[in-house]
Structures are given as structure tokens and as C-alpha cells.
N, C-alpha and C. Protein backbone atom coordinates (compact mmCIF):
# COMPACT_ATOMS: atom_id res chain seq x y z
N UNK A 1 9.75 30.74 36.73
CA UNK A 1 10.52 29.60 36.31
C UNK A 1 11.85 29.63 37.05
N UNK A 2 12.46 28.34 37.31
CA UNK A 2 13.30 28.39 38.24
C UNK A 2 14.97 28.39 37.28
N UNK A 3 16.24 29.53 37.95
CA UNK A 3 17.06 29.00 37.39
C UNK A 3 17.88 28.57 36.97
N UNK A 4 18.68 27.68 35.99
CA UNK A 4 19.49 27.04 35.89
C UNK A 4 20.46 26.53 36.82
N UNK A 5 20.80 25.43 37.27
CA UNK A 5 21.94 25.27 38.56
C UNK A 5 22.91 25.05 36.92
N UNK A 6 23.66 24.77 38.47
CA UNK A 6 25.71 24.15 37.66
C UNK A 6 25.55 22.99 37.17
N UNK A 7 24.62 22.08 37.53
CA UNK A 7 24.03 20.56 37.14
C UNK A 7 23.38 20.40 36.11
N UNK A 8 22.44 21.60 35.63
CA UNK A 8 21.54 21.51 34.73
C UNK A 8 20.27 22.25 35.26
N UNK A 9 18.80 21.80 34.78
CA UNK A 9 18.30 23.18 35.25
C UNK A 9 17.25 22.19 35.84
N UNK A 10 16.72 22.87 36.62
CA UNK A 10 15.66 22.66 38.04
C UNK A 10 14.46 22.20 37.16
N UNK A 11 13.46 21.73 37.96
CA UNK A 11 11.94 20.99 37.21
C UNK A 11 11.48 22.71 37.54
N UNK A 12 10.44 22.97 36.18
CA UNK A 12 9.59 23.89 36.50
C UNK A 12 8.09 23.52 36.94
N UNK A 13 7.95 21.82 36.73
CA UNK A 13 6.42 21.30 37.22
C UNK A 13 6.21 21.00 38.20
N UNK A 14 5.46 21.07 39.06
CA UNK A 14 4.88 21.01 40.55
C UNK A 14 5.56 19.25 40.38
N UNK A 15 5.91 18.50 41.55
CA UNK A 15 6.36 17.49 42.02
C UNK A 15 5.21 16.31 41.16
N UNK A 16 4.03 16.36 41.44
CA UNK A 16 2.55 15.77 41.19
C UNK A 16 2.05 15.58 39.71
N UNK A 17 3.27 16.97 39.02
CA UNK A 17 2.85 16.75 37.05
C UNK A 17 3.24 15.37 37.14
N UNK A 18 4.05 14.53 36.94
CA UNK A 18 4.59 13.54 36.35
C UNK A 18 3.28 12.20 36.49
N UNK A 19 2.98 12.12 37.43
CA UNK A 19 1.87 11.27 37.93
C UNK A 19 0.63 11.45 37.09
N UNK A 20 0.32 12.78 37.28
CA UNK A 20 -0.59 13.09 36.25
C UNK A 20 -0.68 12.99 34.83
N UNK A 21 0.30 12.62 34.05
CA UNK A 21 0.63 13.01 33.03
C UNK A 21 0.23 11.33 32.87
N UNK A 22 1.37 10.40 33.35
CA UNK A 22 0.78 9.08 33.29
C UNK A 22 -0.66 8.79 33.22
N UNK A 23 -1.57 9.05 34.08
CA UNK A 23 -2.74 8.72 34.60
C UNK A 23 -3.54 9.52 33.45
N UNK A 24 -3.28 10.52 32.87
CA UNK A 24 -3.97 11.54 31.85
C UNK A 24 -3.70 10.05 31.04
N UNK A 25 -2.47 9.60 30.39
CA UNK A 25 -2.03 8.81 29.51
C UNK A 25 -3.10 7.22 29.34
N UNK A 26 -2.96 6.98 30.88
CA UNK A 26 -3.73 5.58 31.18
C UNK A 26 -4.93 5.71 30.89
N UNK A 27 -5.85 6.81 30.81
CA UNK A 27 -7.34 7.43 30.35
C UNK A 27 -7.27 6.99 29.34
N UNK A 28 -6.16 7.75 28.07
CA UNK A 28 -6.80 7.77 26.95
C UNK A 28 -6.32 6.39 26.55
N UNK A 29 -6.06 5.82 26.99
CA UNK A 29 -6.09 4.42 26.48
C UNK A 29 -7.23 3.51 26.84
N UNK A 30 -7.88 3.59 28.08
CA UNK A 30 -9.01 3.43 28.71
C UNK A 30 -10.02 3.72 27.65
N UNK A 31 -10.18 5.23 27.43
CA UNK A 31 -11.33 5.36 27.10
C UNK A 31 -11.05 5.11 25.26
N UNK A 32 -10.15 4.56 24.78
CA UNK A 32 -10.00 4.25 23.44
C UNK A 32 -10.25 3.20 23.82
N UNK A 33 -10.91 2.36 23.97
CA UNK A 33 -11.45 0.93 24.65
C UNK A 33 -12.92 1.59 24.69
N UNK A 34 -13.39 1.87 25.70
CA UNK A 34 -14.67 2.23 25.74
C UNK A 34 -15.05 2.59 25.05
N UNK A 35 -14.53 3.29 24.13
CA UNK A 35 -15.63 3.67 22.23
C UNK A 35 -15.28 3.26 21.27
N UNK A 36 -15.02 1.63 21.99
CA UNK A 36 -14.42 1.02 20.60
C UNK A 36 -13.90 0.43 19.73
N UNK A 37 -12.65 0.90 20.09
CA UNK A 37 -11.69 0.98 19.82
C UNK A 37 -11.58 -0.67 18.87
N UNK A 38 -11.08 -1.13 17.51
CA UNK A 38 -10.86 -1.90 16.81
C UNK A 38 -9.71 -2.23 17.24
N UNK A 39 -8.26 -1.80 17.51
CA UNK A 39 -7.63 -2.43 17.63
C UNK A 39 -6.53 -1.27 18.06
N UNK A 40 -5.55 -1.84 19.27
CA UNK A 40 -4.72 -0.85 19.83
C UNK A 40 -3.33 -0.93 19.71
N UNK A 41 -2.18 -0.18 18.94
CA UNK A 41 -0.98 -1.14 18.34
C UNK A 41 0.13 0.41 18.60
N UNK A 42 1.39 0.25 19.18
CA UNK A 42 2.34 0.99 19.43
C UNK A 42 3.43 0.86 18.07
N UNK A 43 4.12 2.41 17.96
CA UNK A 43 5.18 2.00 16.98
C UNK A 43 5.67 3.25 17.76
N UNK A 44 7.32 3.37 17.80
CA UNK A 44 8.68 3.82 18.02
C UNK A 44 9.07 4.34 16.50
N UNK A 45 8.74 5.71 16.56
CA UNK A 45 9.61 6.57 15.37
C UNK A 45 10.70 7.60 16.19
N UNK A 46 11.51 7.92 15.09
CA UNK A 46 12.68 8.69 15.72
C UNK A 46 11.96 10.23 16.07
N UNK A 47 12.04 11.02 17.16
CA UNK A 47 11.47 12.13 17.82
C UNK A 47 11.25 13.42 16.77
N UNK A 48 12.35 13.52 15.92
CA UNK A 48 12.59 14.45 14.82
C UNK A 48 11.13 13.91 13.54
N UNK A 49 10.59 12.72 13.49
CA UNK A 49 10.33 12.33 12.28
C UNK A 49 8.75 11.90 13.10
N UNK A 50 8.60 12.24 14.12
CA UNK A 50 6.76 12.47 14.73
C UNK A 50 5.92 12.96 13.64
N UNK A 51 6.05 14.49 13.59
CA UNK A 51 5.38 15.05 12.96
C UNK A 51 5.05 14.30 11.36
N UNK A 52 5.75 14.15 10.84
CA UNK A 52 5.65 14.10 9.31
C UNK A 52 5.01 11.96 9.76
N UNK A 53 5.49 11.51 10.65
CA UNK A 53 4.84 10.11 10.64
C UNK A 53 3.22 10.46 11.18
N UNK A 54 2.93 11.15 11.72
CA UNK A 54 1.80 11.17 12.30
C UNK A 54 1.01 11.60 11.23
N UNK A 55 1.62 12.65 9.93
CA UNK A 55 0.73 13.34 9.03
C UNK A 55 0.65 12.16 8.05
N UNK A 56 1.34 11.09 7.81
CA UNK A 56 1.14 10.08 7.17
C UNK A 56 0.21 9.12 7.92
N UNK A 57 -0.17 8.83 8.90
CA UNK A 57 -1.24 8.04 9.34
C UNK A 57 -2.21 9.07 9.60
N UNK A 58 -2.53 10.12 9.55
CA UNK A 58 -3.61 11.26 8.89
C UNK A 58 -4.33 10.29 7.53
N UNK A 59 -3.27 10.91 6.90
CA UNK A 59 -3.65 10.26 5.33
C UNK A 59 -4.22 9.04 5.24
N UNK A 60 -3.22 8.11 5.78
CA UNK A 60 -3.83 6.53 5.48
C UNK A 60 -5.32 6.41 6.27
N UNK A 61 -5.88 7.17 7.23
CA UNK A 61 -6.82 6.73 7.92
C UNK A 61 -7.40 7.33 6.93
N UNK A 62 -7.27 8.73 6.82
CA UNK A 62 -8.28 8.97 5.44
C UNK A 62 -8.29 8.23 4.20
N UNK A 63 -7.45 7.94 3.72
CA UNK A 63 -7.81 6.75 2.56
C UNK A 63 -8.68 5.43 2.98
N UNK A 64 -8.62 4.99 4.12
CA UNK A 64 -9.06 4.08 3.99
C UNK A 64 -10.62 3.96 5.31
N UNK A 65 -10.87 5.40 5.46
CA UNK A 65 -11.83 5.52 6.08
C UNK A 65 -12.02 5.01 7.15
N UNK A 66 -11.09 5.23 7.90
CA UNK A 66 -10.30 4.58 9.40
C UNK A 66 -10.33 5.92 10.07
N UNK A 67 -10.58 5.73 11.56
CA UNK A 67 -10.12 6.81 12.39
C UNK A 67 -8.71 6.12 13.48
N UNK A 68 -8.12 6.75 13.28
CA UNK A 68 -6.82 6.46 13.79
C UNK A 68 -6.71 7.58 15.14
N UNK A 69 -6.21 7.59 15.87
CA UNK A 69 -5.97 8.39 17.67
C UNK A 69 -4.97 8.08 17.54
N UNK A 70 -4.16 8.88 18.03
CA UNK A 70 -2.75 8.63 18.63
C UNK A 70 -2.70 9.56 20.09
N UNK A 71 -1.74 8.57 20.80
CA UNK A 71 -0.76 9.53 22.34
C UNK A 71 -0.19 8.57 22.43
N UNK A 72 0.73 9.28 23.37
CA UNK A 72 1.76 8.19 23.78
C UNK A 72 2.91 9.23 24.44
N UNK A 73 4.56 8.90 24.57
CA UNK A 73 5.35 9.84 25.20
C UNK A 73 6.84 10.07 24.33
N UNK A 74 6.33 11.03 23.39
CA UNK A 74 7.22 11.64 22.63
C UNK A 74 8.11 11.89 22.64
N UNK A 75 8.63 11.81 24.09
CA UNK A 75 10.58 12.02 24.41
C UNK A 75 11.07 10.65 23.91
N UNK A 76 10.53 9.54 23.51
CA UNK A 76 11.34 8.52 23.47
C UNK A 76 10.67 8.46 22.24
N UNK A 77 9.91 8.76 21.51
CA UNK A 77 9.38 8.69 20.09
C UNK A 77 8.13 7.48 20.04
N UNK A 78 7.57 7.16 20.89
CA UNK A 78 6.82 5.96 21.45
C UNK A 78 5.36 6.25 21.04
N UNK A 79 4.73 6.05 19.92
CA UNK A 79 3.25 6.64 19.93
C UNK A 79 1.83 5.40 20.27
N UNK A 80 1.39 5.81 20.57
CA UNK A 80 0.22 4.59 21.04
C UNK A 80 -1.08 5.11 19.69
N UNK A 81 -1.51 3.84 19.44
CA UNK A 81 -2.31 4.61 18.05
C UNK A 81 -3.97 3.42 18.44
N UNK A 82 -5.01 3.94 18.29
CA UNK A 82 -6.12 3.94 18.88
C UNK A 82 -6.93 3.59 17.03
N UNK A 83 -7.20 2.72 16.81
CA UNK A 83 -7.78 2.10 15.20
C UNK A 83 -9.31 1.76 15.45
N UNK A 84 -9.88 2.79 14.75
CA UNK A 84 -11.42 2.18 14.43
C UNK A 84 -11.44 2.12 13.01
N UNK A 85 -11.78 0.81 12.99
CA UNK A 85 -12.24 0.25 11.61
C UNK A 85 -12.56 -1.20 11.50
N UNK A 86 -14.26 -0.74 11.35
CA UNK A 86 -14.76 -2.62 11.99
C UNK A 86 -14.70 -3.52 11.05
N UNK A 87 -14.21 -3.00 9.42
CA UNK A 87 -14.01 -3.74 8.50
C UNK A 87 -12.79 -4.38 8.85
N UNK A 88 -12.65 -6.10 8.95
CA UNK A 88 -11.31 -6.38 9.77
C UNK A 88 -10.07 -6.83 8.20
N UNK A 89 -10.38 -6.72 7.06
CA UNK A 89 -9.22 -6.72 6.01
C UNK A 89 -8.69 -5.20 5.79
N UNK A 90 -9.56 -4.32 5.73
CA UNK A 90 -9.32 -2.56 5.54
C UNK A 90 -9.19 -2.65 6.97
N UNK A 91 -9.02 -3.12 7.84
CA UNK A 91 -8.12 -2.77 9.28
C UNK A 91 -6.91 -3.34 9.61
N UNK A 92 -6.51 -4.70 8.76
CA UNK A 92 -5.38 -5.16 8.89
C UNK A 92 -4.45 -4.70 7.93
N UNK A 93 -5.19 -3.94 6.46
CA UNK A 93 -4.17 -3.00 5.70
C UNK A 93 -4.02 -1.75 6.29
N UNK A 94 -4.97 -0.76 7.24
CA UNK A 94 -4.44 0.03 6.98
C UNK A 94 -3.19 0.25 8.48
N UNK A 95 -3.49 -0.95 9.19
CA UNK A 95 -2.28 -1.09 10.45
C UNK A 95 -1.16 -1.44 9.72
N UNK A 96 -0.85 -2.24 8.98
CA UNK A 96 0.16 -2.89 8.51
C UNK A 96 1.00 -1.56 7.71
N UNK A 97 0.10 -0.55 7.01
CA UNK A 97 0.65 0.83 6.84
C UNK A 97 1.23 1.60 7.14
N UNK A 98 0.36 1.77 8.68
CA UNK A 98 0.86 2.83 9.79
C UNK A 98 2.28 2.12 10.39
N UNK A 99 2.61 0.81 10.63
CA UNK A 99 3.36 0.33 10.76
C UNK A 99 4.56 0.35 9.86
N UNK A 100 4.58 0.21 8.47
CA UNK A 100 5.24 0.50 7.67
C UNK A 100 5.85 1.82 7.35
N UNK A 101 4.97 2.70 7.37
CA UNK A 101 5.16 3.92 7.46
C UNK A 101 6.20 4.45 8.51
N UNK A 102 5.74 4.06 9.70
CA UNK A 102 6.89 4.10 11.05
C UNK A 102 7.88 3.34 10.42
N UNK A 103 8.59 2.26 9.92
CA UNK A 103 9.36 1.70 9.75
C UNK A 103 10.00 2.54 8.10
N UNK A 104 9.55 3.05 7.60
CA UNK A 104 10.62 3.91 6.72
C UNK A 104 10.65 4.84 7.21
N UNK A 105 10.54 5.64 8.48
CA UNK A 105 11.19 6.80 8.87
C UNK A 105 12.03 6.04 10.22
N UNK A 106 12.15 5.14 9.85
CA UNK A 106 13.88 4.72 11.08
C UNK A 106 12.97 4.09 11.99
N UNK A 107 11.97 3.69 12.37
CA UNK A 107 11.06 3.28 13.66
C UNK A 107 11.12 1.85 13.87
N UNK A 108 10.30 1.26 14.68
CA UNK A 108 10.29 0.05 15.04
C UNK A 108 8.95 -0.10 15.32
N UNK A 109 9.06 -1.34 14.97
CA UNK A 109 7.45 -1.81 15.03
C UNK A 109 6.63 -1.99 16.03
N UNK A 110 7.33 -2.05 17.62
CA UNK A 110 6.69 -2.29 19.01
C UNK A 110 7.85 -1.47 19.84
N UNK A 111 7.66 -0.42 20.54
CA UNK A 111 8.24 0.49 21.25
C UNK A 111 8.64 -0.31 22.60
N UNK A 112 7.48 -1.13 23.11
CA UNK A 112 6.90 -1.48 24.87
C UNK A 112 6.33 -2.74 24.83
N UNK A 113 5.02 -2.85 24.12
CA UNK A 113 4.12 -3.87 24.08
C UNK A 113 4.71 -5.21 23.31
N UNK A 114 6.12 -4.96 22.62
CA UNK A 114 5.88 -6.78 22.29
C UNK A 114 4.86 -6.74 20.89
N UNK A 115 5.61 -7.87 20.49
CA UNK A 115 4.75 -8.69 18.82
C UNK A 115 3.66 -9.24 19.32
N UNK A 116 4.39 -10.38 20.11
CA UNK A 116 2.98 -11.61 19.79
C UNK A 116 2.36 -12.07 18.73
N UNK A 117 1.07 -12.27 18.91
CA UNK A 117 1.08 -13.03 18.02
C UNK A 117 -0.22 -12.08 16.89
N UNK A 118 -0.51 -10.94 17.30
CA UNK A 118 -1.24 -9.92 16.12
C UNK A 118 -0.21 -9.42 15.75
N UNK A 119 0.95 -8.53 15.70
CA UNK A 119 1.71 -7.98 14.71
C UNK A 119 3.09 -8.82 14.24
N UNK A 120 2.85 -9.76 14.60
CA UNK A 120 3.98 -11.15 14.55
C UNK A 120 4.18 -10.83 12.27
N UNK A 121 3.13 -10.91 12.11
CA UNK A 121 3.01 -10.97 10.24
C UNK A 121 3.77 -9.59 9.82
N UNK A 122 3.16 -8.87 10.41
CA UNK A 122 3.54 -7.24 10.17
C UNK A 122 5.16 -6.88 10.28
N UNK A 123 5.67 -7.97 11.91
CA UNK A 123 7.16 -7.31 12.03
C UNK A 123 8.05 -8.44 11.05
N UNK A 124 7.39 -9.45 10.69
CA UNK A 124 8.30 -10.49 9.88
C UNK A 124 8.26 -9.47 8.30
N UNK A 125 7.59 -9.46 8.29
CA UNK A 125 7.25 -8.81 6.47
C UNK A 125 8.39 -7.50 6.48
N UNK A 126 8.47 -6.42 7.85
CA UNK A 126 8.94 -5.29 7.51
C UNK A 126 10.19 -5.33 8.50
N UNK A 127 10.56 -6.34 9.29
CA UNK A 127 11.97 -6.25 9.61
C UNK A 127 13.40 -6.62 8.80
N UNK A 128 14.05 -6.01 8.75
CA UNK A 128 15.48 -6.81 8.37
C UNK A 128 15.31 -7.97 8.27
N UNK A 129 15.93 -8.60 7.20
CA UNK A 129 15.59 -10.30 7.04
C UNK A 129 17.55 -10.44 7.62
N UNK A 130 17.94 -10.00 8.07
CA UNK A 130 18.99 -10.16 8.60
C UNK A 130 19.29 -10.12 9.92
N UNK A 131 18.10 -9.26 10.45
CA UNK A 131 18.11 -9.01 11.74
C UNK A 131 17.59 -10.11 12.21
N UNK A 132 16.20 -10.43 11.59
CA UNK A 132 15.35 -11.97 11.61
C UNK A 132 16.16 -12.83 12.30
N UNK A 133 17.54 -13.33 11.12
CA UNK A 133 18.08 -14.50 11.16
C UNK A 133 18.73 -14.44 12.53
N UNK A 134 19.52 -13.25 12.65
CA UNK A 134 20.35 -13.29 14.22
C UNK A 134 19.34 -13.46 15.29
N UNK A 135 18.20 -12.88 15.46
CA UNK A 135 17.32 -12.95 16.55
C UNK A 135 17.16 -14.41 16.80
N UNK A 136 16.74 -15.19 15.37
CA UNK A 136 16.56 -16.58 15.40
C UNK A 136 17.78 -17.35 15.99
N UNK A 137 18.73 -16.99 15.81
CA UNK A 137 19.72 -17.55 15.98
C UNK A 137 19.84 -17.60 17.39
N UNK A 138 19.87 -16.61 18.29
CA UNK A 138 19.90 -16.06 19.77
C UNK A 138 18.87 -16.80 19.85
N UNK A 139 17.14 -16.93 19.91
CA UNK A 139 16.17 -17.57 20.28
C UNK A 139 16.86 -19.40 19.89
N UNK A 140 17.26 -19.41 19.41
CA UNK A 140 17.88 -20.81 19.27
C UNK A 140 18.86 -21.39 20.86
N UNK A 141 19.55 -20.16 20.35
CA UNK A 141 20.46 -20.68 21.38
C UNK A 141 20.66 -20.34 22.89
N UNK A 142 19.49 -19.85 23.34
CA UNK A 142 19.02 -19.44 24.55
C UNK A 142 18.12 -20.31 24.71
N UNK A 143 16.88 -21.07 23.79
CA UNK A 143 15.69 -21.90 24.27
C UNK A 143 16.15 -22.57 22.61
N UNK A 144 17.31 -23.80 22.93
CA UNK A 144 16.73 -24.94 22.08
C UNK A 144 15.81 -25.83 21.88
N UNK A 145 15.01 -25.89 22.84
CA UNK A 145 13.72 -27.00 22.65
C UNK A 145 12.22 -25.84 22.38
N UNK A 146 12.97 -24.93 22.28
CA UNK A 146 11.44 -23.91 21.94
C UNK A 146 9.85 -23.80 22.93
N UNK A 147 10.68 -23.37 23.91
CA UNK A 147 9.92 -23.74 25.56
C UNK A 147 9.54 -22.31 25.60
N UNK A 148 10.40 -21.60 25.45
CA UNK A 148 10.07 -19.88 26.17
C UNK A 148 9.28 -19.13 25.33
N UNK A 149 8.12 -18.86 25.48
CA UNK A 149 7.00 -17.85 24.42
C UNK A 149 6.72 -18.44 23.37
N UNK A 150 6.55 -19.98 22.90
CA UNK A 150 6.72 -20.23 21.50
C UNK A 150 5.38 -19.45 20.95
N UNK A 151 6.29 -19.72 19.41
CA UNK A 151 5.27 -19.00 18.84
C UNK A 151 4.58 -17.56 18.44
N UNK A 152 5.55 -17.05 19.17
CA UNK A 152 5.36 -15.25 19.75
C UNK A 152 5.72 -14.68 18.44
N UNK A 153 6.95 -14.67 18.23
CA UNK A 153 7.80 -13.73 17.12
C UNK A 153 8.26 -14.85 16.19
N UNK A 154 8.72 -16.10 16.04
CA UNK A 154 8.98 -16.98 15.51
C UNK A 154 7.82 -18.22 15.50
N UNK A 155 7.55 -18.98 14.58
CA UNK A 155 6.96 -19.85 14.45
C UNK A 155 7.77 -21.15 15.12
N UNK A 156 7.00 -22.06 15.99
CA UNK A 156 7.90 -23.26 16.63
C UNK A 156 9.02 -23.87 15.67
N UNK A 157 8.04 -24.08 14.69
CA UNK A 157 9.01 -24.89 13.97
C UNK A 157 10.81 -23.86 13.13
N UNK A 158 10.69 -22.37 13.48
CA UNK A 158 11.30 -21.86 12.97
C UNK A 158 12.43 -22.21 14.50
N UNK A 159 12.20 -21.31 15.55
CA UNK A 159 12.55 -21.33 16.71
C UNK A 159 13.76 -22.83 16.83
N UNK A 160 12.48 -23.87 16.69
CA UNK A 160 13.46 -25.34 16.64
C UNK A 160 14.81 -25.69 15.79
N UNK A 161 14.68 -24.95 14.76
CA UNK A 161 15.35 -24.82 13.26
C UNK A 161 16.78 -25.31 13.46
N UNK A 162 17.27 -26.55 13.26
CA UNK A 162 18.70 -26.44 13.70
C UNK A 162 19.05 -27.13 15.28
N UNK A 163 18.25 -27.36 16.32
CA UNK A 163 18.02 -27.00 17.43
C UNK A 163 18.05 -28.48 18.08
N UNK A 164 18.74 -29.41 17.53
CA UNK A 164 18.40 -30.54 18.09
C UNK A 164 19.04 -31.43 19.15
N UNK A 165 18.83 -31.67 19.98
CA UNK A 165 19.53 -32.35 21.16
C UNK A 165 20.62 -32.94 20.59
């Protein structure tokens, strides 16, 4: 192991880990597709609070007879979570869980990937209804005619709200 400079300390992984590590990453998302996979949904928990969020979507998959996968890249608290469960009401509770769950240990509901329009219900129900309003407010006043993504995170008619020529 190489060590320490005056800067901080040297990589101990061959130049080529980092690439790999991605491409290991891009697999298992791949092949959580190829067997399957019900439905594929990211949440952002704080790095300290992994463990104990991950042992809670343990649980919920076991309650509700779900197999849940997770990877993703843990320095930023970013987990990618891999849902089989072809029952699609016991798959929209037990996401809306795992989601929730991330969101009382400090998390966020989309790390990378964006709402849209499948966890659009999920981040309205469990975000700040304060945060809501300012976002709305900014989506107002950046796209008053409700041109840019409608529909995504706000409903048109919310987006428009106020918004009139």
C-alpha cells in the first residue's frame, strides 16, 4: 500500500478499478432486468444510516413476500433497489415503504433518476409540504405556461397555479 503524501494519500487501486467497478454496477442492473425484475427505484439515505435502512427493507420484503436487491454507490448514500413482486398493489405498498423508510432516516426519495411520473405519488405523499410549495413556486416561475416536463413532479394544472399571462 502506498504512503501517505503531504496532499493526502495516494490510490491503492490499479488505475482500471474505477471502470470496473462502474461496469460491475451497470451488470447488476442489467441483469436485475433479465430476471425480472418488477420494478427498479433509487433512494439517497445518509451513509451512517445504510445499514440499519437496508435492514428495514430486509424486513418489509419479508413481510410482504417481496424480494428486494439492492447496489448502488455508498459514498454518496445512493442505493439502487431491484423489486420482485408481480402482485402490482403488494408492490406499490411495499415500494412506497422502502421509500418511506429512506425518508425517516434523513433520505430522499430519488438520488439520480428523477420522479416522473411512477414515484411522482410516493414523493408528493412523503415530501415536505413546504418544500412542495417552494418547488411549485420556482416551477412557476421558471415555466409559467407549464411547457417544461409537464406533469413530471407536479400535475399541469398545479404547475399553472397562479401562472397566468
Amino acid at each position: 500500500m502506498a504512503a501517505p503524501s503531504a496532499t493526502g494519500t495516494r490510490a491503492v487501486l490499479p488505475p482500471s478499478a474505477g471502470a470496473q467497478l462502474i461496469g460491475a454496477r451497470e451488470r447488476a442492473f442489467w441483469s436485475a432486468k433479465a430476471a425480472g425484475a418488477d420494478d427498479l427505484i433509487d433512494m439517497v439515505v445518509p451513509r451512517a444510516q445504510i445499514s440499519p435502512y437496508m435492514k428495514r427493507v430486509t424486513e418489509l420484503a419479508q413481510e410482504t413476500g417481496s424480494l428486494v436487491v439492492g447496489c448502488g454507490h455508498v459514498g454518496d448514500g445512493n442505493v439502487h433497489m431491484s423489486v420482485f413482486q408481480r402482485d402490482a398493489d403488494v408492490r406499490e405498498q411495499v415500494i412506497h415503504e422502502i421509500l418511506a423508510a429512506g425518508a425517516a432516516l434523513g433520505g430522499a426519495v430519488s438520488g439520480e433518476h428523477g420522479i416522473g411520473t411512477e414515484k411522482k405519488r410516493h414523493y408528493q405523499q412523503l415530501e415536505d409540504p413546504a418544500k412542495l410549495a417552494l418547488m411549485r413556486r420556482i416551477k412557476i416561475a421558471f415555466d409559467p405556461h407549464g411547457i417544461l416536463n409537464p406533469g413530471k413532479i407536479f400535475d399541469e394544472d398545479m404547475a399553472n397555479e397562479g401562472a397566468r399571462p
